[in-house]
C-alpha atoms as a PDB file:
ATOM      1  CA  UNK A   1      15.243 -41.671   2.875  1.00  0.00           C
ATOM      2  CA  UNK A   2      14.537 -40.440   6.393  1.00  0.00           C
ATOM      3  CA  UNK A   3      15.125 -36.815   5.127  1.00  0.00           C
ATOM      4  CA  UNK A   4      13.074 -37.288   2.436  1.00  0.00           C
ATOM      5  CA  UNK A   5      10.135 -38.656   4.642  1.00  0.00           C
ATOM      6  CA  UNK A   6      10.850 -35.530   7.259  1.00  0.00           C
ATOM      7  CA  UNK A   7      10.995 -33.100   4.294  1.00  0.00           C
ATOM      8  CA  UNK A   8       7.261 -34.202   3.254  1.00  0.00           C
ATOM      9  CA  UNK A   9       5.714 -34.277   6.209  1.00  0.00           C
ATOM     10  CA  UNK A  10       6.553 -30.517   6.805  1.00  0.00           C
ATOM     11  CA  UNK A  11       5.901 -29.679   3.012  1.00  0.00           C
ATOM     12  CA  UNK A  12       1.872 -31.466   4.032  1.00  0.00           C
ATOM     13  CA  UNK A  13       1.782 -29.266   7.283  1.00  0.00           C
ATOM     14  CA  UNK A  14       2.076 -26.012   4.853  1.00  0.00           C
ATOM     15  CA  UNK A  15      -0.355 -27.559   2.155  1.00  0.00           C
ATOM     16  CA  UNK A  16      -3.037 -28.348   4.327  1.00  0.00           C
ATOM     17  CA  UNK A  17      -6.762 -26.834   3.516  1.00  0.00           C
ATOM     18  CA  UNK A  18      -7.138 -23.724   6.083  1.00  0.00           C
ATOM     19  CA  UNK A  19     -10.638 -21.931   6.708  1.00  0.00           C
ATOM     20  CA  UNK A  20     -13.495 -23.597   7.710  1.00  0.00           C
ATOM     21  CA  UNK A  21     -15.703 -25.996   5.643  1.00  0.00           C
ATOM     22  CA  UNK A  22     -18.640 -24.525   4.016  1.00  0.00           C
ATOM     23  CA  UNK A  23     -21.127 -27.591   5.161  1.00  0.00           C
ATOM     24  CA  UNK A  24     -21.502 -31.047   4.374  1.00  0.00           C
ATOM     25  CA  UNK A  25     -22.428 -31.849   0.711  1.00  0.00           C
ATOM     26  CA  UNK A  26     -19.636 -30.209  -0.637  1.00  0.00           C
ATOM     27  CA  UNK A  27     -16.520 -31.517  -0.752  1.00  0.00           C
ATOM     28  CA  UNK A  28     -15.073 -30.483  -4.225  1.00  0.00           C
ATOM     29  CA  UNK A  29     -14.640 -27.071  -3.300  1.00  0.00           C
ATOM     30  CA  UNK A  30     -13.000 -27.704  -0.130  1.00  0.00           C
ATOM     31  CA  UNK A  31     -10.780 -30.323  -2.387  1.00  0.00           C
ATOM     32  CA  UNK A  32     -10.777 -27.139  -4.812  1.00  0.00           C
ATOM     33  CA  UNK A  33      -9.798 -24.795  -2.344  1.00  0.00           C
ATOM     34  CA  UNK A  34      -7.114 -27.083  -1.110  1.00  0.00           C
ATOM     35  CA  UNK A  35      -5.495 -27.053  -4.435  1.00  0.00           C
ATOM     36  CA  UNK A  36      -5.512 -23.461  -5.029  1.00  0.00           C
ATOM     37  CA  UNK A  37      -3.822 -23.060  -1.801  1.00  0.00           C
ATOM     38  CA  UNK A  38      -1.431 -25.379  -2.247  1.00  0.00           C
ATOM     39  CA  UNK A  39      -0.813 -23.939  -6.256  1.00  0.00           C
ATOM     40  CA  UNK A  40      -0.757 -20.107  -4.756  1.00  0.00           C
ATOM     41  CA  UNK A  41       2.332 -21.743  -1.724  1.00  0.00           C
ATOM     42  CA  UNK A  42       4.532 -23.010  -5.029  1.00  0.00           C
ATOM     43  CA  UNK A  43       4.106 -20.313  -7.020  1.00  0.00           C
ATOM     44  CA  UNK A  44       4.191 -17.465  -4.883  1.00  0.00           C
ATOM     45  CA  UNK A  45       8.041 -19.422  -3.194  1.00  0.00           C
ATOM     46  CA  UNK A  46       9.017 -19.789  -6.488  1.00  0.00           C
ATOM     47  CA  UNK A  47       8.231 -16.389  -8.102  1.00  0.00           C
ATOM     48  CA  UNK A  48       7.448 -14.138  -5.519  1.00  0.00           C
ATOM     49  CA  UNK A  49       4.259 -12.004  -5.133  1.00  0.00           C
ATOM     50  CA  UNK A  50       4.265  -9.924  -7.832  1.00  0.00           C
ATOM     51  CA  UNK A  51       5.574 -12.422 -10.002  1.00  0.00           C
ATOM     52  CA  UNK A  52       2.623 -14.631  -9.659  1.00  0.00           C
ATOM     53  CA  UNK A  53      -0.663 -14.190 -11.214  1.00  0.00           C
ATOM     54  CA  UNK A  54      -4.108 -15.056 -10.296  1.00  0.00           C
ATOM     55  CA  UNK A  55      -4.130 -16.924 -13.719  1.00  0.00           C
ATOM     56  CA  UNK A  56      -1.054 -19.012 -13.025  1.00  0.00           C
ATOM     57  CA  UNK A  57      -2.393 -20.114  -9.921  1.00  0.00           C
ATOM     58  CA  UNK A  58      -5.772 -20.857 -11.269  1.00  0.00           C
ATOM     59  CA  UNK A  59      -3.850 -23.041 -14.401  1.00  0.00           C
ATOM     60  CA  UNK A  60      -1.666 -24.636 -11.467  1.00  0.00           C
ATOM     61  CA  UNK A  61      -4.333 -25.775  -9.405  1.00  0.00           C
ATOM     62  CA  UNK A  62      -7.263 -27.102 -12.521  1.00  0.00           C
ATOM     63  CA  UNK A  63      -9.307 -24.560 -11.839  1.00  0.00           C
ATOM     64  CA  UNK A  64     -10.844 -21.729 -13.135  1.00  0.00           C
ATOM     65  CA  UNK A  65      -9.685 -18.198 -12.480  1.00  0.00           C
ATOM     66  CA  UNK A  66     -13.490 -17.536 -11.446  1.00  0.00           C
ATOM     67  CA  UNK A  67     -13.086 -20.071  -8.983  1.00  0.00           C
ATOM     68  CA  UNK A  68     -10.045 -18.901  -7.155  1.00  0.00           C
ATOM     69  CA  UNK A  69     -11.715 -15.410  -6.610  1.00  0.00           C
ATOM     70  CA  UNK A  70     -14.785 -16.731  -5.572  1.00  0.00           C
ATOM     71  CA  UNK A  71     -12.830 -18.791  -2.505  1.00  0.00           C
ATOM     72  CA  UNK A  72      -9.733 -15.917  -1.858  1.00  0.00           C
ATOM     73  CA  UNK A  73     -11.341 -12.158  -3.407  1.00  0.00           C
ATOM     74  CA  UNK A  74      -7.901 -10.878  -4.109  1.00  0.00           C
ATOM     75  CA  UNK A  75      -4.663 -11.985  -4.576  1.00  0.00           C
ATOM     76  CA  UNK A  76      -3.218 -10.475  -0.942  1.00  0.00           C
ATOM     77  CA  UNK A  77      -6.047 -12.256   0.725  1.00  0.00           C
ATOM     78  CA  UNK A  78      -4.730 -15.980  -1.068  1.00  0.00           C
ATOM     79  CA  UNK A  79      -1.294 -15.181  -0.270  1.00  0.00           C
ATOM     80  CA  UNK A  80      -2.590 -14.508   3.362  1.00  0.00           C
ATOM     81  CA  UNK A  81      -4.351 -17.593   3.330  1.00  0.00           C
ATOM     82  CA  UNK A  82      -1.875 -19.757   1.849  1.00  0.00           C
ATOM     83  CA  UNK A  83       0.832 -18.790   4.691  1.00  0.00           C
ATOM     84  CA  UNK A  84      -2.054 -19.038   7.369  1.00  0.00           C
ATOM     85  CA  UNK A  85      -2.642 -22.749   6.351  1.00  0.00           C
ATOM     86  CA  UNK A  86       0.923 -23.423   6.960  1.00  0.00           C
ATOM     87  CA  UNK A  87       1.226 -21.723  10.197  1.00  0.00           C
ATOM     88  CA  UNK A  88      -1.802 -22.560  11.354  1.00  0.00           C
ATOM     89  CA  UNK A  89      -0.589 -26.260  11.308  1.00  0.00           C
ATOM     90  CA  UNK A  90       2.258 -25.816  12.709  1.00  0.00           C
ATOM     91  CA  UNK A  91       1.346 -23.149  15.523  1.00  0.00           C
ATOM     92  CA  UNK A  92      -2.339 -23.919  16.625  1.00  0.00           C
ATOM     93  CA  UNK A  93      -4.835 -21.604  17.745  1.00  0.00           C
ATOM     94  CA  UNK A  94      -5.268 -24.469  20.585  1.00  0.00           C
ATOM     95  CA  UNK A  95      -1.248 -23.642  22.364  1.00  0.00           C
ATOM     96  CA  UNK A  96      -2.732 -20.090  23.253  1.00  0.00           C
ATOM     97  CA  UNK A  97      -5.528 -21.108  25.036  1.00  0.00           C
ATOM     98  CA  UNK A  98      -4.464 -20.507  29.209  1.00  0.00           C
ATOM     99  CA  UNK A  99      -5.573 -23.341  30.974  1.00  0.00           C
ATOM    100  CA  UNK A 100      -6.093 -22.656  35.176  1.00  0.00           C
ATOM    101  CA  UNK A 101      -4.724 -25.971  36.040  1.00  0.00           C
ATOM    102  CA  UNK A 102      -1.229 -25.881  33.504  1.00  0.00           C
ATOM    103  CA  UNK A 103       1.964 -24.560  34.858  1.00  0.00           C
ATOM    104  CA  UNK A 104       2.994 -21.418  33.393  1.00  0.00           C
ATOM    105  CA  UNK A 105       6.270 -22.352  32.580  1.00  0.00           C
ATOM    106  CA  UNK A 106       4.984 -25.320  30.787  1.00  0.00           C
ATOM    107  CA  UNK A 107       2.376 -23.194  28.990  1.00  0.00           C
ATOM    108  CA  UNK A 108       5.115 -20.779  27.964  1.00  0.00           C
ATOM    109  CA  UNK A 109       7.115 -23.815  26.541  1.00  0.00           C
ATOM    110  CA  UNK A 110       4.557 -24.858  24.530  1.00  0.00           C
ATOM    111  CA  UNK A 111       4.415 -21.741  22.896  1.00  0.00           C
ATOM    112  CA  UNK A 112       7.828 -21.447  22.447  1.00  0.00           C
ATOM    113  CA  UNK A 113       8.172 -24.682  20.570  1.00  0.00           C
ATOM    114  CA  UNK A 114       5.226 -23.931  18.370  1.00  0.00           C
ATOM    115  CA  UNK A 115       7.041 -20.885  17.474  1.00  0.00           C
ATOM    116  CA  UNK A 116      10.344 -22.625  16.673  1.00  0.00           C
ATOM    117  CA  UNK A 117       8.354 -25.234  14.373  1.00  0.00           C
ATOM    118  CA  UNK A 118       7.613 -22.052  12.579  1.00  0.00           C
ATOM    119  CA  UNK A 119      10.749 -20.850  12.382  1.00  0.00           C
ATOM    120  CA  UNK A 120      12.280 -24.289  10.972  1.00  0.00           C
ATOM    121  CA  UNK A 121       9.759 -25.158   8.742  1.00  0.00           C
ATOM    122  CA  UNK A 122      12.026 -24.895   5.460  1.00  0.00           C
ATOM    123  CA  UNK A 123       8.743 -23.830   3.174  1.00  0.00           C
ATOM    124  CA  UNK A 124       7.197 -21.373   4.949  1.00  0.00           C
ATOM    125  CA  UNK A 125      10.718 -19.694   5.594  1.00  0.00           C
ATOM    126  CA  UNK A 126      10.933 -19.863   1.536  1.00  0.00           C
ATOM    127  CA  UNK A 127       7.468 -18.509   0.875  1.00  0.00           C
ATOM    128  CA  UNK A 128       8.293 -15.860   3.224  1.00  0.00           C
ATOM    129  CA  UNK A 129      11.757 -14.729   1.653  1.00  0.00           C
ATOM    130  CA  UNK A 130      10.629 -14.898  -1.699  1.00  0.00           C
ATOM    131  CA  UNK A 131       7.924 -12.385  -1.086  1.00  0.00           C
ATOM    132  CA  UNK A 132      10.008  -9.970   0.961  1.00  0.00           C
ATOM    133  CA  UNK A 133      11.953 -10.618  -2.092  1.00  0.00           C
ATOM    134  CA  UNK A 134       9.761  -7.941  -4.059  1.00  0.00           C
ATOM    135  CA  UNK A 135      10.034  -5.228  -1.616  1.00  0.00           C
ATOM    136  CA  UNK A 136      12.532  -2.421  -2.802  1.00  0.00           C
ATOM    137  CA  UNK A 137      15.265  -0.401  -0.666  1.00  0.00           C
ATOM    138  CA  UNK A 138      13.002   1.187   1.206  1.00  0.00           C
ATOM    139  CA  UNK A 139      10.673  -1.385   1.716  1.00  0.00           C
ATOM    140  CA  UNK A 140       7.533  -2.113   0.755  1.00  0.00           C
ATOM    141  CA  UNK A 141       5.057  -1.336   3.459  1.00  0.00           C
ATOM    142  CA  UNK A 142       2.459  -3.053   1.766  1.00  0.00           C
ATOM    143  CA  UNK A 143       4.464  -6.526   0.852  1.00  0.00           C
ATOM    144  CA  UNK A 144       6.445  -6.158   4.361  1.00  0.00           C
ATOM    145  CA  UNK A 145       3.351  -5.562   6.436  1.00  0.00           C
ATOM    146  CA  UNK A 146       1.621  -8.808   4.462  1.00  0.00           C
ATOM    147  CA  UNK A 147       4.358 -10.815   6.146  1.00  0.00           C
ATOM    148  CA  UNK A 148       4.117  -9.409   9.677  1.00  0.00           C
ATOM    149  CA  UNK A 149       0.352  -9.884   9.703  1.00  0.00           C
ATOM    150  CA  UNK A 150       0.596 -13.845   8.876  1.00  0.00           C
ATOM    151  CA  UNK A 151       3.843 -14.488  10.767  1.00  0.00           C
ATOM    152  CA  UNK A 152       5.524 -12.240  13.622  1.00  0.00           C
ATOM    153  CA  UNK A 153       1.728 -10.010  13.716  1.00  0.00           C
ATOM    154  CA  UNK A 154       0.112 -13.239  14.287  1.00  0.00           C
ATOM    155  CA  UNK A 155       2.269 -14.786  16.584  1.00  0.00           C
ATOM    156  CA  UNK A 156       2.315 -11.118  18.655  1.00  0.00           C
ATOM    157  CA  UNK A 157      -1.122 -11.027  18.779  1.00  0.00           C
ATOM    158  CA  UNK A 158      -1.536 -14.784  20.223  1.00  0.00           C
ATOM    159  CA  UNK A 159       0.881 -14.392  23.061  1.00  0.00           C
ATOM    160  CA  UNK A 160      -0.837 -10.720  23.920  1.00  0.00           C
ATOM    161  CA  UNK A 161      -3.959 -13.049  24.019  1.00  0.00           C
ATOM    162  CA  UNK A 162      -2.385 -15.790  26.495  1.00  0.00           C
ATOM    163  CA  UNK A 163      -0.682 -13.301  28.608  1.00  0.00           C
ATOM    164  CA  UNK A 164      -3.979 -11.579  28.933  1.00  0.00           C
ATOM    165  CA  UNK A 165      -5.781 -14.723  30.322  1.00  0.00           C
ATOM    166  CA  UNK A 166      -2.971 -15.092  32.751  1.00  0.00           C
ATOM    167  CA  UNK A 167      -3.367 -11.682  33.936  1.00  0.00           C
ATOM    168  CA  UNK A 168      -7.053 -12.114  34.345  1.00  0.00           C
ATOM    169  CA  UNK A 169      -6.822 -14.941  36.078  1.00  0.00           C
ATOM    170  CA  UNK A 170      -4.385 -13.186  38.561  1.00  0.00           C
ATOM    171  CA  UNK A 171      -1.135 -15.785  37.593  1.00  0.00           C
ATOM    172  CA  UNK A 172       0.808 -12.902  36.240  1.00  0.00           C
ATOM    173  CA  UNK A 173       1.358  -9.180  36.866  1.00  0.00           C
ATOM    174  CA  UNK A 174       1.841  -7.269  33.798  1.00  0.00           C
ATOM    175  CA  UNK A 175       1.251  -3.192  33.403  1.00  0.00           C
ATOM    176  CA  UNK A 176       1.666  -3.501  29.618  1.00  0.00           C
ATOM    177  CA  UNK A 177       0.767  -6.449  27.575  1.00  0.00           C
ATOM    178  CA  UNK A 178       1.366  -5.277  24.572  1.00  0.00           C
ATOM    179  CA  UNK A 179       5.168  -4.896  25.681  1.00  0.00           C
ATOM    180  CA  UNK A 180       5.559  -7.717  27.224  1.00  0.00           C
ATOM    181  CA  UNK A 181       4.290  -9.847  23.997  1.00  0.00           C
ATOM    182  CA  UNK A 182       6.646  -7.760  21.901  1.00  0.00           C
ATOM    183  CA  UNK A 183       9.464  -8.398  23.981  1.00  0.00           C
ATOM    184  CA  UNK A 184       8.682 -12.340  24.095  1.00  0.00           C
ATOM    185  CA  UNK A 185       8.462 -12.559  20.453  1.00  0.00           C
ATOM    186  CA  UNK A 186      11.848 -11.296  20.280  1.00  0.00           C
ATOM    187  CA  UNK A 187      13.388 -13.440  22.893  1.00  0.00           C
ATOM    188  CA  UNK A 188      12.059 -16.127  20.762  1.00  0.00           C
ATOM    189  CA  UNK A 189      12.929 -15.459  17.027  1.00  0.00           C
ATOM    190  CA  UNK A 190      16.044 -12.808  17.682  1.00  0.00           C
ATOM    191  CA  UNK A 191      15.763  -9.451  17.382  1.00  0.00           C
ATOM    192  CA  UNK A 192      17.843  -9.437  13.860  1.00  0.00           C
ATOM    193  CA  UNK A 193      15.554 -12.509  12.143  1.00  0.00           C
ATOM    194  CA  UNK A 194      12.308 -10.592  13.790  1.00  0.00           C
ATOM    195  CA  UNK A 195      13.811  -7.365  11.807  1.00  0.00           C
ATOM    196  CA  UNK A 196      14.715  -9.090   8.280  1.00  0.00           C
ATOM    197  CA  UNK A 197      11.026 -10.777   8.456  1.00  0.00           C
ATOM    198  CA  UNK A 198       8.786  -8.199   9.810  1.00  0.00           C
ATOM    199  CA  UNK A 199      11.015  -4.758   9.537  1.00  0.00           C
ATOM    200  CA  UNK A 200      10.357  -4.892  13.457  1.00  0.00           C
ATOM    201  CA  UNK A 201      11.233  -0.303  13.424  1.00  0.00           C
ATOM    202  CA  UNK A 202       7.955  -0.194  11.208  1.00  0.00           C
ATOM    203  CA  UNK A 203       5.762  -2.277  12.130  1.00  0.00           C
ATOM    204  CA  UNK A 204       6.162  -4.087  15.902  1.00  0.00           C
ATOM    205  CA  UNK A 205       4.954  -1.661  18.738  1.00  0.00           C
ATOM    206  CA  UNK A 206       7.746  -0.329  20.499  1.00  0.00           C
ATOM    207  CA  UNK A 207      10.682  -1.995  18.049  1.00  0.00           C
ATOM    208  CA  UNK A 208      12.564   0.953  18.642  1.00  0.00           C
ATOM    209  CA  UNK A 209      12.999   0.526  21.987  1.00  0.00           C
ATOM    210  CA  UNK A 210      14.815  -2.938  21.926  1.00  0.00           C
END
């Protein structure tokens, strides 16, 4: 029961409405949008990306296929959107903010367990896979690079962010940010899952150096 209960609550984090609201008065296509989102996560984990049409996701979630290109354009930009939601709840913008007054190791922790939230949330992990799942041998830059910009990419470009605040503010010395981000990441996921999820050689600055 527990599990079940646990297993939920992580499934809601990933099916949450992302984006902003688009003003009072009109909550049935934020209630829309949250159902196309949540349609495009179960499709696109159970088929993969090219396996999933705009029109499946637009029968999933009661809407019309009108409707789900008037919220997402294209389909890259839903599946974007749909794996933003879920690690958006589960690794806030908030955790990167540097705040003067917190202890940097305590900052840094925060981040880190943000990060492994992400990395055990059993859904997004799936939604991730099964897209990778349509690259080919040599990979897919296209497919593979859609994963690095809403996972690893993201999480890169958030620690760059917070280190860059700290060096501002004179709590840290760093002569290259964008190293020192790269290199965190990969203390934090391994450098092998960081590879299998975001073919690190292509696509992280200086992968090749690790």
């Amino acid at each position: 029961m527990a599990r079940d209960v646990k297993s939920a609550q992580m499934h809601s984090a990933c099916t949450r409405p992302g984006g902003r609201a688009q003003g009072p008065g009109r909550p049935k296509d934020m209630e829309k949008r949250g159902a196309i989102l949540a349609a495009a996560q179960k499709l696109f984990t159970r088929n993969g990306f090219e396996g999933t049409s705009m029109d499946a996701i637009a029968q999933a979630a009661g809407v019309s296929k009108l409707t789900v290109y008037s919220h997402f354009g294209d389909k890259d930009s839903l599946f974007r959107e749909a794996a933003q939601a879920c690690c958006g709840a589960l690794m806030p913008e908030q955790v990167f903010d540097y705040q003067p007054e917190t202890d940097l190791r305590v900052a840094l922790n925060a981040i880190a367990l943000a990060h492994a939230r992400v990395l055990a949330n059993e859904d997004l992990a799936a939604l991730f896979r099964a897209v990778l799942g349509d690259c080919n041998a040599e990979g897919d830059p296209r497919l593979g690079r859609l994963v690095w910009e809403v996972g690893p990419g993201r999480a890169q470009q958030k620690i760059e962010y917070f280190l860059a605040q700290a060096v501002a503010a004179g709590r840290l010395e760093i002569a290259d940010i964008a190293m020192a981000a790269a290199q965190l990441l990969a203390l934090l996921r391994g450098i092998e899952q960081a590879a299998e999820l975001g073919r690190v050689n292509t696509f992280m600055p200086y992968g090749s150096r690790y």
